[in-house]
C-alpha atoms as a PDB file:
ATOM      1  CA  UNK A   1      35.903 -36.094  14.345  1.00  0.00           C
ATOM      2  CA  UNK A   2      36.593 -39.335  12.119  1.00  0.00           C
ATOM      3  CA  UNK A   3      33.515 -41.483  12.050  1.00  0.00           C
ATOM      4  CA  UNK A   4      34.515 -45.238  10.424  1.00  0.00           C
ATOM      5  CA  UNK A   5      31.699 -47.557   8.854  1.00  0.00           C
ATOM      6  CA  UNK A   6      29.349 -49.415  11.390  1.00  0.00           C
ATOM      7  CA  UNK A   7      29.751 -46.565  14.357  1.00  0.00           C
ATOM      8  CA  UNK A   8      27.175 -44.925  16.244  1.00  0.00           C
ATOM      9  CA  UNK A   9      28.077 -41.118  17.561  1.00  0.00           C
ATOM     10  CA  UNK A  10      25.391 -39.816  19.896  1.00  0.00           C
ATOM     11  CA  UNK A  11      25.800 -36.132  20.157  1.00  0.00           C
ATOM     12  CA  UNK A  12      23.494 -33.655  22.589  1.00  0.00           C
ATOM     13  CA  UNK A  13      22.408 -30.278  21.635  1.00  0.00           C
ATOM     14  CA  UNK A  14      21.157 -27.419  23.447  1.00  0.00           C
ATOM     15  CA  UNK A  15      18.328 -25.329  21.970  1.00  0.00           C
ATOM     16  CA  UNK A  16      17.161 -21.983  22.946  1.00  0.00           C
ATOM     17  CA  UNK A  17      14.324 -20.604  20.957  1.00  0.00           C
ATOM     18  CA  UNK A  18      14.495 -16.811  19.758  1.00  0.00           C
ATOM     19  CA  UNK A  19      11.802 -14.242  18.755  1.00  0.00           C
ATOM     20  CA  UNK A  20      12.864 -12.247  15.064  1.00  0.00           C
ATOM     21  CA  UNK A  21      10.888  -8.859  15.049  1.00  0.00           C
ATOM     22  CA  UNK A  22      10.860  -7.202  11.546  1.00  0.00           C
ATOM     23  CA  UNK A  23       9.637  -3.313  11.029  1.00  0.00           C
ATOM     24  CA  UNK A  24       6.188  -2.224  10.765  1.00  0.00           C
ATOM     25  CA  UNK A  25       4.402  -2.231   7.975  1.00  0.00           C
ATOM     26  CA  UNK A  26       1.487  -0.412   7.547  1.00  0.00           C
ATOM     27  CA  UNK A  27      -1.542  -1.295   4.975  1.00  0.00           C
ATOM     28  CA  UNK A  28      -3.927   1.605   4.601  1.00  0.00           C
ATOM     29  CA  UNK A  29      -5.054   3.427   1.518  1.00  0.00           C
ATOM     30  CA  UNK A  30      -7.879   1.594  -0.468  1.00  0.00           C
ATOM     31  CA  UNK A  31      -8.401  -1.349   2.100  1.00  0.00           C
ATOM     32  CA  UNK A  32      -9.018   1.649   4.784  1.00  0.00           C
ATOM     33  CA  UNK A  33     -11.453   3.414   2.336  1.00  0.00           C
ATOM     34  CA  UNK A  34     -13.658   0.366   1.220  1.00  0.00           C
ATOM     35  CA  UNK A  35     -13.615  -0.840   4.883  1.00  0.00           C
ATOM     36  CA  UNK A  36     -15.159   2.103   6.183  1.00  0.00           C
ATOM     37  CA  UNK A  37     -17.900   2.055   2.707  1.00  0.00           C
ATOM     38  CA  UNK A  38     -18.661  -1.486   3.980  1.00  0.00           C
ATOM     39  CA  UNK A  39     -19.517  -1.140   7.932  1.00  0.00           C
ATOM     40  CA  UNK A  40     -21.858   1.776   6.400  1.00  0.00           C
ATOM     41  CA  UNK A  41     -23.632  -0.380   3.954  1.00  0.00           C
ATOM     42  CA  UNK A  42     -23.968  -3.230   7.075  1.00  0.00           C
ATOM     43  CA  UNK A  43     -25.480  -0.543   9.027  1.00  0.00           C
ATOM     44  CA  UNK A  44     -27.894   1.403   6.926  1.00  0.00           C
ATOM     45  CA  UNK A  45     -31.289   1.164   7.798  1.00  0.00           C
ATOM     46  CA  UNK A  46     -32.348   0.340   3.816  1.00  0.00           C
ATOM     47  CA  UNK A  47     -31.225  -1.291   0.531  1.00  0.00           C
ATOM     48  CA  UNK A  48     -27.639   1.460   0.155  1.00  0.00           C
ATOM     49  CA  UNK A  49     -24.762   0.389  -1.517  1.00  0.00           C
ATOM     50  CA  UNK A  50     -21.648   2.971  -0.800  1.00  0.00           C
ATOM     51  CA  UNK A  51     -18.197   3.188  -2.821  1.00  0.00           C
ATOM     52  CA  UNK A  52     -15.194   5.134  -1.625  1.00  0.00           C
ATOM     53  CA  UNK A  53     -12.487   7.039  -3.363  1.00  0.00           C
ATOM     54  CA  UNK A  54     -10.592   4.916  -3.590  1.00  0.00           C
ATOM     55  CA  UNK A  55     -12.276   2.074  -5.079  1.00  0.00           C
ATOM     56  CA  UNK A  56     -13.501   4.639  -7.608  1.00  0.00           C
ATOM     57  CA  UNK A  57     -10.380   5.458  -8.743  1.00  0.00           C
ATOM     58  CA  UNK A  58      -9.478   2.236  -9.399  1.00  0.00           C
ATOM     59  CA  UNK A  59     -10.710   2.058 -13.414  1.00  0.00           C
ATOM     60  CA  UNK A  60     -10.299   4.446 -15.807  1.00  0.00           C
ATOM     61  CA  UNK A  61     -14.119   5.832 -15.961  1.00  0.00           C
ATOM     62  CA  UNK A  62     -14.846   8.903 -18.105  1.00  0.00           C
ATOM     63  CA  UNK A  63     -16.970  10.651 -15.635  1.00  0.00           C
ATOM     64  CA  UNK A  64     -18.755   9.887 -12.512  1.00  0.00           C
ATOM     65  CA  UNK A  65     -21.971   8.457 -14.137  1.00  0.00           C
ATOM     66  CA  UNK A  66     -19.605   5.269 -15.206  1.00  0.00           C
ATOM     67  CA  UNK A  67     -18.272   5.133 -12.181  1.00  0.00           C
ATOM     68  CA  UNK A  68     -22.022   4.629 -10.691  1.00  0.00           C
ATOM     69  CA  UNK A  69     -22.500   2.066 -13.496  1.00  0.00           C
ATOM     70  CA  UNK A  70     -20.271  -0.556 -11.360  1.00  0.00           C
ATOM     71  CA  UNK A  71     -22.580  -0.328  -8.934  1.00  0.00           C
ATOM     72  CA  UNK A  72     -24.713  -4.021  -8.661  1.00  0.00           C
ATOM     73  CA  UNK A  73     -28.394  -3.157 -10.217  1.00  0.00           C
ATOM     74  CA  UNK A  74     -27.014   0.339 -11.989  1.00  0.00           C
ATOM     75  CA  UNK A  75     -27.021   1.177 -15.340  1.00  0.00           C
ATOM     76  CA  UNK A  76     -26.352   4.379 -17.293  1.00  0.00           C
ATOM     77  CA  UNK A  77     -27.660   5.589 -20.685  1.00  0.00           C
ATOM     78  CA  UNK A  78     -25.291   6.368 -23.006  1.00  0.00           C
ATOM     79  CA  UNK A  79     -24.793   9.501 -26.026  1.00  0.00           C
ATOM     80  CA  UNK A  80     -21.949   9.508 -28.083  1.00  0.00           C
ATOM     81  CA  UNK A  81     -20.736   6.174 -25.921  1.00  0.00           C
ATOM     82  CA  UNK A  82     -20.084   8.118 -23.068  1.00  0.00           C
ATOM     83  CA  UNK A  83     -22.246   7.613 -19.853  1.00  0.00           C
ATOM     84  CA  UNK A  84     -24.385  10.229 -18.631  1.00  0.00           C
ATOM     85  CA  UNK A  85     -27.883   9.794 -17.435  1.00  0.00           C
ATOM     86  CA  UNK A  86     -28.059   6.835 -14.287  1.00  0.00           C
ATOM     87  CA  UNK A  87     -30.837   3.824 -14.870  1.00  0.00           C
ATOM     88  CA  UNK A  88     -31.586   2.639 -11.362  1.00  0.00           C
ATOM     89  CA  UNK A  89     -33.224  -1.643 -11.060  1.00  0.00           C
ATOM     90  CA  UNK A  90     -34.210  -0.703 -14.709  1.00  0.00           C
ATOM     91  CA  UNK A  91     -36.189   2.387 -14.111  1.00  0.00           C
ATOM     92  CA  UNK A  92     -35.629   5.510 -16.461  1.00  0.00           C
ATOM     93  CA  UNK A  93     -33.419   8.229 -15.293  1.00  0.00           C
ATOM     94  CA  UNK A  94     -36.649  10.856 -15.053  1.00  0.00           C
ATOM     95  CA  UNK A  95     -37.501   8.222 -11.555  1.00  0.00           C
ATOM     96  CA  UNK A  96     -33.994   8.589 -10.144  1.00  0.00           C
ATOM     97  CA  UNK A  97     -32.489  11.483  -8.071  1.00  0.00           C
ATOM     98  CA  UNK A  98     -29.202  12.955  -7.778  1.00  0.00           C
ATOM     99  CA  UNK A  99     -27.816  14.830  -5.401  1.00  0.00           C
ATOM    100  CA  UNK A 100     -24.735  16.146  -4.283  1.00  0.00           C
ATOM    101  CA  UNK A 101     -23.684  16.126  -0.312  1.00  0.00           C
ATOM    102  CA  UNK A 102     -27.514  15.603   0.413  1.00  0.00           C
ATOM    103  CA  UNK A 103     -28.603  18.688  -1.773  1.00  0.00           C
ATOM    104  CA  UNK A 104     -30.041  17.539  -4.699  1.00  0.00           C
ATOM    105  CA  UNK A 105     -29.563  18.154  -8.355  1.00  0.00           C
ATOM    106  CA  UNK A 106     -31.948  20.449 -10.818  1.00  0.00           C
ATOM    107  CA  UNK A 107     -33.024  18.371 -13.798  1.00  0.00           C
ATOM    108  CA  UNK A 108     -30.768  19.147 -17.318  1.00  0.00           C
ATOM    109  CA  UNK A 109     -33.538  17.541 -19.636  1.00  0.00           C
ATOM    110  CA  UNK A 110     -36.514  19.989 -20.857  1.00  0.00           C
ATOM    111  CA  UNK A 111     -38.645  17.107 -21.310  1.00  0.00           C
ATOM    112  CA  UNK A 112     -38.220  15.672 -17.874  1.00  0.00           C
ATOM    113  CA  UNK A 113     -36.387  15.212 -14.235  1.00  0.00           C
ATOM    114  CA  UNK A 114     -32.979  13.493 -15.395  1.00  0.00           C
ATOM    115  CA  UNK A 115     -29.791  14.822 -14.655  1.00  0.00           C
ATOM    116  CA  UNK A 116     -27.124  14.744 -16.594  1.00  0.00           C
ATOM    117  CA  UNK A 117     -23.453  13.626 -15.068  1.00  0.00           C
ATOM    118  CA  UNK A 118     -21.644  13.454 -18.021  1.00  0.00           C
ATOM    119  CA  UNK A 119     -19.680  16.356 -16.800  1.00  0.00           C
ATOM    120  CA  UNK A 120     -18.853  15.601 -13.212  1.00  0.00           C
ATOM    121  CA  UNK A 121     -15.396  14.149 -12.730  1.00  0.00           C
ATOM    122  CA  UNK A 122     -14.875  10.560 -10.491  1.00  0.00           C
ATOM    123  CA  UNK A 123     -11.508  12.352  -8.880  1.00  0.00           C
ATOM    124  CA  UNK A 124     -13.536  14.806  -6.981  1.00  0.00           C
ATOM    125  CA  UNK A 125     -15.346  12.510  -5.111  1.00  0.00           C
ATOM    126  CA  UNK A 126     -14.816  11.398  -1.488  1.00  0.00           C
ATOM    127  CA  UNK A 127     -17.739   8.310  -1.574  1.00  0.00           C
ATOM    128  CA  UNK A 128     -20.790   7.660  -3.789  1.00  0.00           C
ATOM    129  CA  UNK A 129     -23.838   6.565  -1.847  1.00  0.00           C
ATOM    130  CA  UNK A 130     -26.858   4.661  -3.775  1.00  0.00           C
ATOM    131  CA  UNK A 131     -30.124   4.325  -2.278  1.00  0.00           C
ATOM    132  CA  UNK A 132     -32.238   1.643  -4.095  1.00  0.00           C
ATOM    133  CA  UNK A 133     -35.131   1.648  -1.113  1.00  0.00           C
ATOM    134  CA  UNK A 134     -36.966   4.541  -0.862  1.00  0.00           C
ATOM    135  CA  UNK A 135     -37.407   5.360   3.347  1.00  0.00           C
ATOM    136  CA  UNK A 136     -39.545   8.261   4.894  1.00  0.00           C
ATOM    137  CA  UNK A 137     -36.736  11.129   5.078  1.00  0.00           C
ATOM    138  CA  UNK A 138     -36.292  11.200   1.038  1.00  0.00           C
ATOM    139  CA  UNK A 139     -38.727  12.983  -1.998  1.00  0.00           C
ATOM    140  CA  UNK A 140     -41.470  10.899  -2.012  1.00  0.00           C
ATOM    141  CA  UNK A 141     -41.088  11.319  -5.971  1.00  0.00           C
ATOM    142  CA  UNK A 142     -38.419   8.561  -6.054  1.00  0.00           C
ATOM    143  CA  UNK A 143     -39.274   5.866  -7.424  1.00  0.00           C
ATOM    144  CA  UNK A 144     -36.578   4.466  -8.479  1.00  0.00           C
ATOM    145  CA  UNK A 145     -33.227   5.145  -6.363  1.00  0.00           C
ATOM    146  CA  UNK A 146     -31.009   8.464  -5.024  1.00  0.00           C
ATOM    147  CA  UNK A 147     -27.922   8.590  -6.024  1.00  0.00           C
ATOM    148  CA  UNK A 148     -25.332  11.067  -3.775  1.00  0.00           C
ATOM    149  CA  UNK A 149     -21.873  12.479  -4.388  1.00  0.00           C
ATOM    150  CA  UNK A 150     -19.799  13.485  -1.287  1.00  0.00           C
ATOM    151  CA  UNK A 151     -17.372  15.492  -2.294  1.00  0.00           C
ATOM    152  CA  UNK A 152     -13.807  15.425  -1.637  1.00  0.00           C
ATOM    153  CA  UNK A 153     -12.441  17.582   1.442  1.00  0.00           C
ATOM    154  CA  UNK A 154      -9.061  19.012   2.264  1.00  0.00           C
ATOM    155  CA  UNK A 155      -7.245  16.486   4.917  1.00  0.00           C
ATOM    156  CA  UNK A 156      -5.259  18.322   7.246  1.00  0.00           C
ATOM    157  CA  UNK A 157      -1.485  18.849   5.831  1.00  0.00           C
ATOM    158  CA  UNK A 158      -0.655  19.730   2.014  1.00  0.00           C
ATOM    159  CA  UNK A 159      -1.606  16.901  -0.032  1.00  0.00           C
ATOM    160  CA  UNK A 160      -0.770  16.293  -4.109  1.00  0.00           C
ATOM    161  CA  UNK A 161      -1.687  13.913  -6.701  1.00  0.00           C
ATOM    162  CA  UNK A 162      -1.212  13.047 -10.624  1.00  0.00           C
ATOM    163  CA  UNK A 163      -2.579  10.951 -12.869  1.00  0.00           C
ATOM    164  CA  UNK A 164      -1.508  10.768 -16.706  1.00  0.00           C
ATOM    165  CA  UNK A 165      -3.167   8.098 -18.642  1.00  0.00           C
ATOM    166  CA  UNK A 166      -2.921   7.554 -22.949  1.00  0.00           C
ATOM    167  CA  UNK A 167      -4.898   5.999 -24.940  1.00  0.00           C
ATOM    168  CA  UNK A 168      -5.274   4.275 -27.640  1.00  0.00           C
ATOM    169  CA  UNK A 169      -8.062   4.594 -30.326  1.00  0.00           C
ATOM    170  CA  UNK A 170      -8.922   1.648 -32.325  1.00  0.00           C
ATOM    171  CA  UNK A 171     -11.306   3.278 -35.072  1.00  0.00           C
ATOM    172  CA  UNK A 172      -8.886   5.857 -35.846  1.00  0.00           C
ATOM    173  CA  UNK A 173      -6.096   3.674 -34.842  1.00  0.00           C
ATOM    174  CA  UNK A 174      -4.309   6.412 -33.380  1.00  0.00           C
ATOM    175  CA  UNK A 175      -2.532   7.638 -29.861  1.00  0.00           C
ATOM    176  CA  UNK A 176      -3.815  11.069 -29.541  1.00  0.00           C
ATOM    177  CA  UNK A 177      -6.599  10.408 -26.728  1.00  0.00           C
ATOM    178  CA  UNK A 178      -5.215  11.509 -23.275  1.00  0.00           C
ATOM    179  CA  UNK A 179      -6.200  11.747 -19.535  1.00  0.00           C
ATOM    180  CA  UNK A 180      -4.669  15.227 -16.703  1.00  0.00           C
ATOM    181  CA  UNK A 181      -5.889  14.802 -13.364  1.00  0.00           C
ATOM    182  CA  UNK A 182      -3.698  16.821 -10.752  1.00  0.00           C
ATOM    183  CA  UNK A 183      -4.877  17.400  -7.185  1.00  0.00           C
ATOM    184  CA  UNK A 184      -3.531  19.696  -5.015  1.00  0.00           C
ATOM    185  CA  UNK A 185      -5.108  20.390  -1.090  1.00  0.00           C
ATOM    186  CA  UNK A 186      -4.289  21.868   2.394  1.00  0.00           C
ATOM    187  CA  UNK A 187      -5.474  23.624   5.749  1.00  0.00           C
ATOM    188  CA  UNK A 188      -4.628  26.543   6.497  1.00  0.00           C
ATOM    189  CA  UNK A 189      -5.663  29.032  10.498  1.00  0.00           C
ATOM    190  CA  UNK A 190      -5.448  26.094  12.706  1.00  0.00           C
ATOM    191  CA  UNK A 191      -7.093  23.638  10.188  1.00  0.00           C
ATOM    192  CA  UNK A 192      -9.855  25.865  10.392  1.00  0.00           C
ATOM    193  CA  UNK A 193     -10.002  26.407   6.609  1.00  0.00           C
ATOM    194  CA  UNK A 194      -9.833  23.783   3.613  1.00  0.00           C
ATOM    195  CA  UNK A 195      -8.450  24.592   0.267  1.00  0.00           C
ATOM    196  CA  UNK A 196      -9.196  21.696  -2.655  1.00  0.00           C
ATOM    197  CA  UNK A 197      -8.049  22.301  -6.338  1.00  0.00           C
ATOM    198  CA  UNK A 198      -8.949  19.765  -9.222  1.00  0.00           C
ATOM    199  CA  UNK A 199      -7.719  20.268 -12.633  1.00  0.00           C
ATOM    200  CA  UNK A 200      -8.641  17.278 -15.019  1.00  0.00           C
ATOM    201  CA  UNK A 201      -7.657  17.522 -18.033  1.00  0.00           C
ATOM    202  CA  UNK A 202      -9.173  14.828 -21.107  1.00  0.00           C
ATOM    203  CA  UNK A 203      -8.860  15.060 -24.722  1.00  0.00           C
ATOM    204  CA  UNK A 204     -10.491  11.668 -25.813  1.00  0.00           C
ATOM    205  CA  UNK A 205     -12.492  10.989 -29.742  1.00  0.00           C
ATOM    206  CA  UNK A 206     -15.337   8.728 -29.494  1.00  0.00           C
ATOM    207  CA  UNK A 207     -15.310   7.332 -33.106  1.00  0.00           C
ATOM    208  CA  UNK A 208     -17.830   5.029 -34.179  1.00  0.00           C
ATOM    209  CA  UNK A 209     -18.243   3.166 -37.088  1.00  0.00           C
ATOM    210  CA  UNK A 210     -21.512   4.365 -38.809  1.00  0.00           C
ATOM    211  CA  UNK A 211     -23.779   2.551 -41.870  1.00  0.00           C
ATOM    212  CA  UNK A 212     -26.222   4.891 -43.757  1.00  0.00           C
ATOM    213  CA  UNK A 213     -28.467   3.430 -46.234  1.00  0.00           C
ATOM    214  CA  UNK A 214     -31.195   4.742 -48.474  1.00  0.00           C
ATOM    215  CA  UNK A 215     -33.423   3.613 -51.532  1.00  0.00           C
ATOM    216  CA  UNK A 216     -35.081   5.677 -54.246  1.00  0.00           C
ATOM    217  CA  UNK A 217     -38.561   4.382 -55.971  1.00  0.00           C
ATOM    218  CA  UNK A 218     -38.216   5.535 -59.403  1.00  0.00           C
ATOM    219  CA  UNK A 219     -42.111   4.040 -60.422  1.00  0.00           C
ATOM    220  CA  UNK A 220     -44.253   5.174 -57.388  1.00  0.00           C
ATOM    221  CA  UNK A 221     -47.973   3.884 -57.855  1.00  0.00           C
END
C-alpha cells in the first residue's frame, strides 16, 4: 500500500489478549529458614531473639560465640581476638547461661559460671535461641540472658555440603590461614535413624601487633 502526502488511511485491527505462563520457580533456602526464626520470635511469650542456619552461615564467624555476637544487645569477650565467653545487655558472662537443646552447659572457668564457646562450630547448628527476659520455667540464677544451641539433625535423604574459605593475614601479610567445613547426613530403617557428620577443618594465626616497654631507676632514694 502506497500512501501519498495529505492522505488519511484508517485501518481496523482485531485484538485478542493471551496469557504467557513461564516455569516455576521456587525460592526456599535462607528466606524459608529466617521466616520460620521470625513467626517464633512474634510468638514467644518473652524478650527471645532466634537465628536460623542459615542466616548463621551467612558470615564467616570463627566459632559460634561470634555468631551470637550479631545478635542486637550481645556481646562476646574476646582472648587472643577470638570470641569466646557471651556478654548478655552488658552483664558478665558468670550471669548468662548456655545450653545446648535445652540442657544446659557446665561452667569452663574455675573462678566462676562462664562457659566457654570458643570451641563450638556455627555449621553444626540448626537455630540459636537468646532469651534476654528471664520467665518462670528457667534457673532462677539468670540474670542476665540463656543462650541455646539446637543442633543440626539429619533431614530425610543423603544430604552434602562444602565450604573452603582462604584468608588473608595482614600482620604477617601472608595466605596461609584457611577454613574445611564438609557435611555429610542421611536416614537410614524407614527414617527411623539419623546419621550427621561434621568435619571443620581451620588453620587461622591471630597475630597482633604488641608494644612492651620498661624503665630502670639507676638512683633509687
Amino acid at each position: 500500500m502506497i500512501v501519498s502526502g495529505g492522505d488519511i488511511v484508517e485501518k481496523d485491527f482485531d485484538l485478542h489478549y493471551t496469557t504467557l505462563e513461564g516455569e516455576e520457580i521456587l525460592v526456599t533456602a535462607q528466606a524459608r529458614g529466617q521466616m520460620e526464626a521470625i513467626n517464633r520470635q512474634l510468638a514467644a511469650k518473652s524478650h527471645v531473639n532466634v537465628v536460623s542456619s542459615d542466616r548463621i552461615e551467612e558470615l564467616p564467624d570463627a566459632n559460634a560465640a561470634e555468631s551470637v555476637a550479631r545478635i542486637p544487645g550481645i556481646t562476646v569477650q574476646r582472648e587472643g581476638g577470638e570470641g569466646n565467653k557471651v556478654v548478655v545487655r552488658g552483664l558478665s558472662p558468670k550471669y548468662n547461661a548456655v545450653s545446648v537443646n535445652g540442657v544446659r552447659l557446665a561452667a569452663t572457668d574455675s573462678s566462676d559460671r562462664s562457659t566457654d564457646l570458643s570451641m563450638v562450630s556455627q555449621y553444626m547448628l540448626r537455630e540459636i535461641e537468646v532469651t534476654k527476659a528471664g520467665t518462670p520455667d528457667q534457673d532462677a540464677d539468670v540474670l542476665g540472658g540463656t543462650v541455646n544451641f539446637r543442633l543440626k539433625r539429619a533431614e530425610p535423604g543423603f544430604h552434602a555440603s562444602a565450604l573452603a574459605q582462604g584468608m588473608y593475614n595482614g600482620l604477617r601479610q601472608s595466605y596461609d590461614d584457611y577454613k574445611l567445613v564438609l557435611d555429610v547426613s542421611n536416614r537410614f530403617f524407614g527414617n527411623r535413624l539419623g546419621v550427621l557428620g561434621l568435619l571443620d577443618l581451620e588453620d587461622r594465626n591471630r597475630s597482633s601487633h604488641e608494644l612492651n616497654a620498661s624503665y630502670d631507676n639507676p638512683n633509687p632514694e
